[in-house]
Protein backbone atom coordinates (compact mmCIF):
# COMPACT_ATOMS: atom_id res chain seq x y z
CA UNK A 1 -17.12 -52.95 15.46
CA UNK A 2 -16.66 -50.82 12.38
CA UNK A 3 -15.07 -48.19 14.49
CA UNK A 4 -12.75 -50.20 15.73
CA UNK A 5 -11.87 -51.14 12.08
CA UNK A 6 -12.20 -47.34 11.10
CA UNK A 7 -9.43 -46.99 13.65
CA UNK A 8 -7.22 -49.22 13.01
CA UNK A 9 -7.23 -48.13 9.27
CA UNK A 10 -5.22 -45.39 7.55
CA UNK A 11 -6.88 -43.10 4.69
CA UNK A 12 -5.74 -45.56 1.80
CA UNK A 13 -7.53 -48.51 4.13
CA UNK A 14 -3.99 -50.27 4.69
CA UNK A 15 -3.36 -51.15 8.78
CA UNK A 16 -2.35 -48.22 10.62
CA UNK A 17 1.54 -48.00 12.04
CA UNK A 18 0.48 -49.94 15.35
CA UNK A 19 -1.30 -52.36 13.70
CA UNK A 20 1.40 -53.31 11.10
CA UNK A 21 4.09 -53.49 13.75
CA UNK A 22 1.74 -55.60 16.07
CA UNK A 23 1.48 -57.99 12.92
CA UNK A 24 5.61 -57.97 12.14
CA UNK A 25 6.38 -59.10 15.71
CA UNK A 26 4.27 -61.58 16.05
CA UNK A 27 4.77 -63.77 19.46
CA UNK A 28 8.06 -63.71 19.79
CA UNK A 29 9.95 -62.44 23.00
CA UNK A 30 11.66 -59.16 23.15
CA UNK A 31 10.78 -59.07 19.25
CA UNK A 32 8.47 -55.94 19.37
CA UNK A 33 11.30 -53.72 21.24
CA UNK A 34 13.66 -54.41 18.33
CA UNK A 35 11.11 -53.53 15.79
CA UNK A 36 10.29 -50.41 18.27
CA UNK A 37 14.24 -49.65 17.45
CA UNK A 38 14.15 -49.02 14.14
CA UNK A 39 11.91 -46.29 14.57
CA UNK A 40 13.39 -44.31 17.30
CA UNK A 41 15.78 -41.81 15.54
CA UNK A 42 12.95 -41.13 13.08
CA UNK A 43 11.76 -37.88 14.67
CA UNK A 44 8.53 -37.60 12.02
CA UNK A 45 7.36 -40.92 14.10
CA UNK A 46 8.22 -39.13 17.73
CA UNK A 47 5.72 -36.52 19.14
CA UNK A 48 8.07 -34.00 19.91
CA UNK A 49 8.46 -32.14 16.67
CA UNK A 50 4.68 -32.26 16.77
CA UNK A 51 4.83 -30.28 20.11
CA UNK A 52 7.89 -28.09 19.10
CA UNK A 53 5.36 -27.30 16.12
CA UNK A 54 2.67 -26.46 18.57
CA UNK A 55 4.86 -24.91 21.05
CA UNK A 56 6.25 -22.24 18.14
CA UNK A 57 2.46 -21.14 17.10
CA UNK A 58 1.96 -20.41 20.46
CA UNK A 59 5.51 -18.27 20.43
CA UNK A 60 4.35 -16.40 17.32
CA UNK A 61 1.25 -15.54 18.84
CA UNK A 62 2.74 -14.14 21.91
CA UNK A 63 5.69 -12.39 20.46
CA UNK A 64 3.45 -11.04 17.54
CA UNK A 65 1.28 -9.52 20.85
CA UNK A 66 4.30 -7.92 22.46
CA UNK A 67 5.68 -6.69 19.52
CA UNK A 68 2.61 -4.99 18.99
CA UNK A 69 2.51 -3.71 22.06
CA UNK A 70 6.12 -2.44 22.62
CA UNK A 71 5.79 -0.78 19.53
CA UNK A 72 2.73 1.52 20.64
CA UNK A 73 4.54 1.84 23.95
CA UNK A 74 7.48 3.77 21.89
CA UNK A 75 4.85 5.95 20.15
CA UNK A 76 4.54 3.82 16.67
CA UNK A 77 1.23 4.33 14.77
CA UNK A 78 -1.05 1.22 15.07
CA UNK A 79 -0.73 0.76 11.45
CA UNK A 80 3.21 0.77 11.98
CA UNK A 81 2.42 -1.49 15.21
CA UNK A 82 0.59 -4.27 13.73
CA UNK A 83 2.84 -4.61 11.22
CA UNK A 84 6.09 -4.87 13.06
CA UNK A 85 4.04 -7.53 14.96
CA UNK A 86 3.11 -9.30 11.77
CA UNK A 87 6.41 -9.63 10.50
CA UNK A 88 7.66 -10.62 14.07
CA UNK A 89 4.80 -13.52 14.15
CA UNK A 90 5.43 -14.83 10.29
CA UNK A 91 9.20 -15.09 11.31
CA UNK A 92 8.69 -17.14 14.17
CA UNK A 93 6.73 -19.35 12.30
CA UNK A 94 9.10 -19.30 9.58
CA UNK A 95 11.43 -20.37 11.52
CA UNK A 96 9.85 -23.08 13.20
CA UNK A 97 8.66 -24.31 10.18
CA UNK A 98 12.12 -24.85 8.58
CA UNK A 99 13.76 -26.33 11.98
CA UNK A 100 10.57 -28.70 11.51
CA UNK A 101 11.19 -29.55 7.99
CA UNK A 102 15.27 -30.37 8.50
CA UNK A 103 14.00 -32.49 11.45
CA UNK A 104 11.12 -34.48 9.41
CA UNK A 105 12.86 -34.73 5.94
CA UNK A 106 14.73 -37.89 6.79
C-alpha cells in the first residue's frame, strides 16, 4: 500500500498529474475529456518530444560514428577523425536540444 501511495505522489508529496485530474473531474459525464483538452497542445505533457529527444541521441551517436569513419576513409589522422566526429555528435545534440527547448518552453 505505500507503493501505491509512493506512486501516486510527486517529489514535493502533492498528487501526481493523473491523480489531480482524476480528482477535478469527478463523476461527471464526458467531464474528464474536456479536462484531457486543455492539455493537448502542451507538448511538455505529450511523449513525443520525449522520443524526438531520444530519437536525436541516438542520431548523434550514429552520425558521430560515420563521421568518424568517413573521415579515416579519406585518409584523416584519427586524432583529426574523432574530432570531426565530436563536433558532428555535439551539433546534433545541439540541435535537438534547442528544437526541444522552443517546443517545451510554453
Amino acid at each position: 500500500m505505500r507503493e501505491m501511495n509512493a506512486l501516486s505522489r510527486d517529489k514535493n508529496g502533492d498528487d501526481a498529474l493523473a491523480i489531480s485530474i482524476g480528482h477535478e473531474v469527478g463523476d461527471k459525464e464526458g467531464a474528464l475529456a474536456e479536462v484531457l483538452e486543455q492539455y493537448r497542445d502542451m507538448p511538455a505533457v505529450a511523449g513525443s518530444t520525449h522520443r524526438m529527444l531520444r530519437i536525436v541521441k541516438v542520431s548523434a551517436v550514429i552520425l558521430s560514428f560515420a563521421a568518424v569513419l568517413i573521415s579515416l576513409i579519406l585518409d584523416r589522422s584519427l586524432l583529426e577523425s574523432l574530432g570531426i566526429g565530436l563536433i558532428a555528435g555535439i551539433s546534433i545534440l545541439m540541435i535537438g536540444s534547442k528544437y526541444y527547448y522552443i517546443l517545451t518552453e510554453r
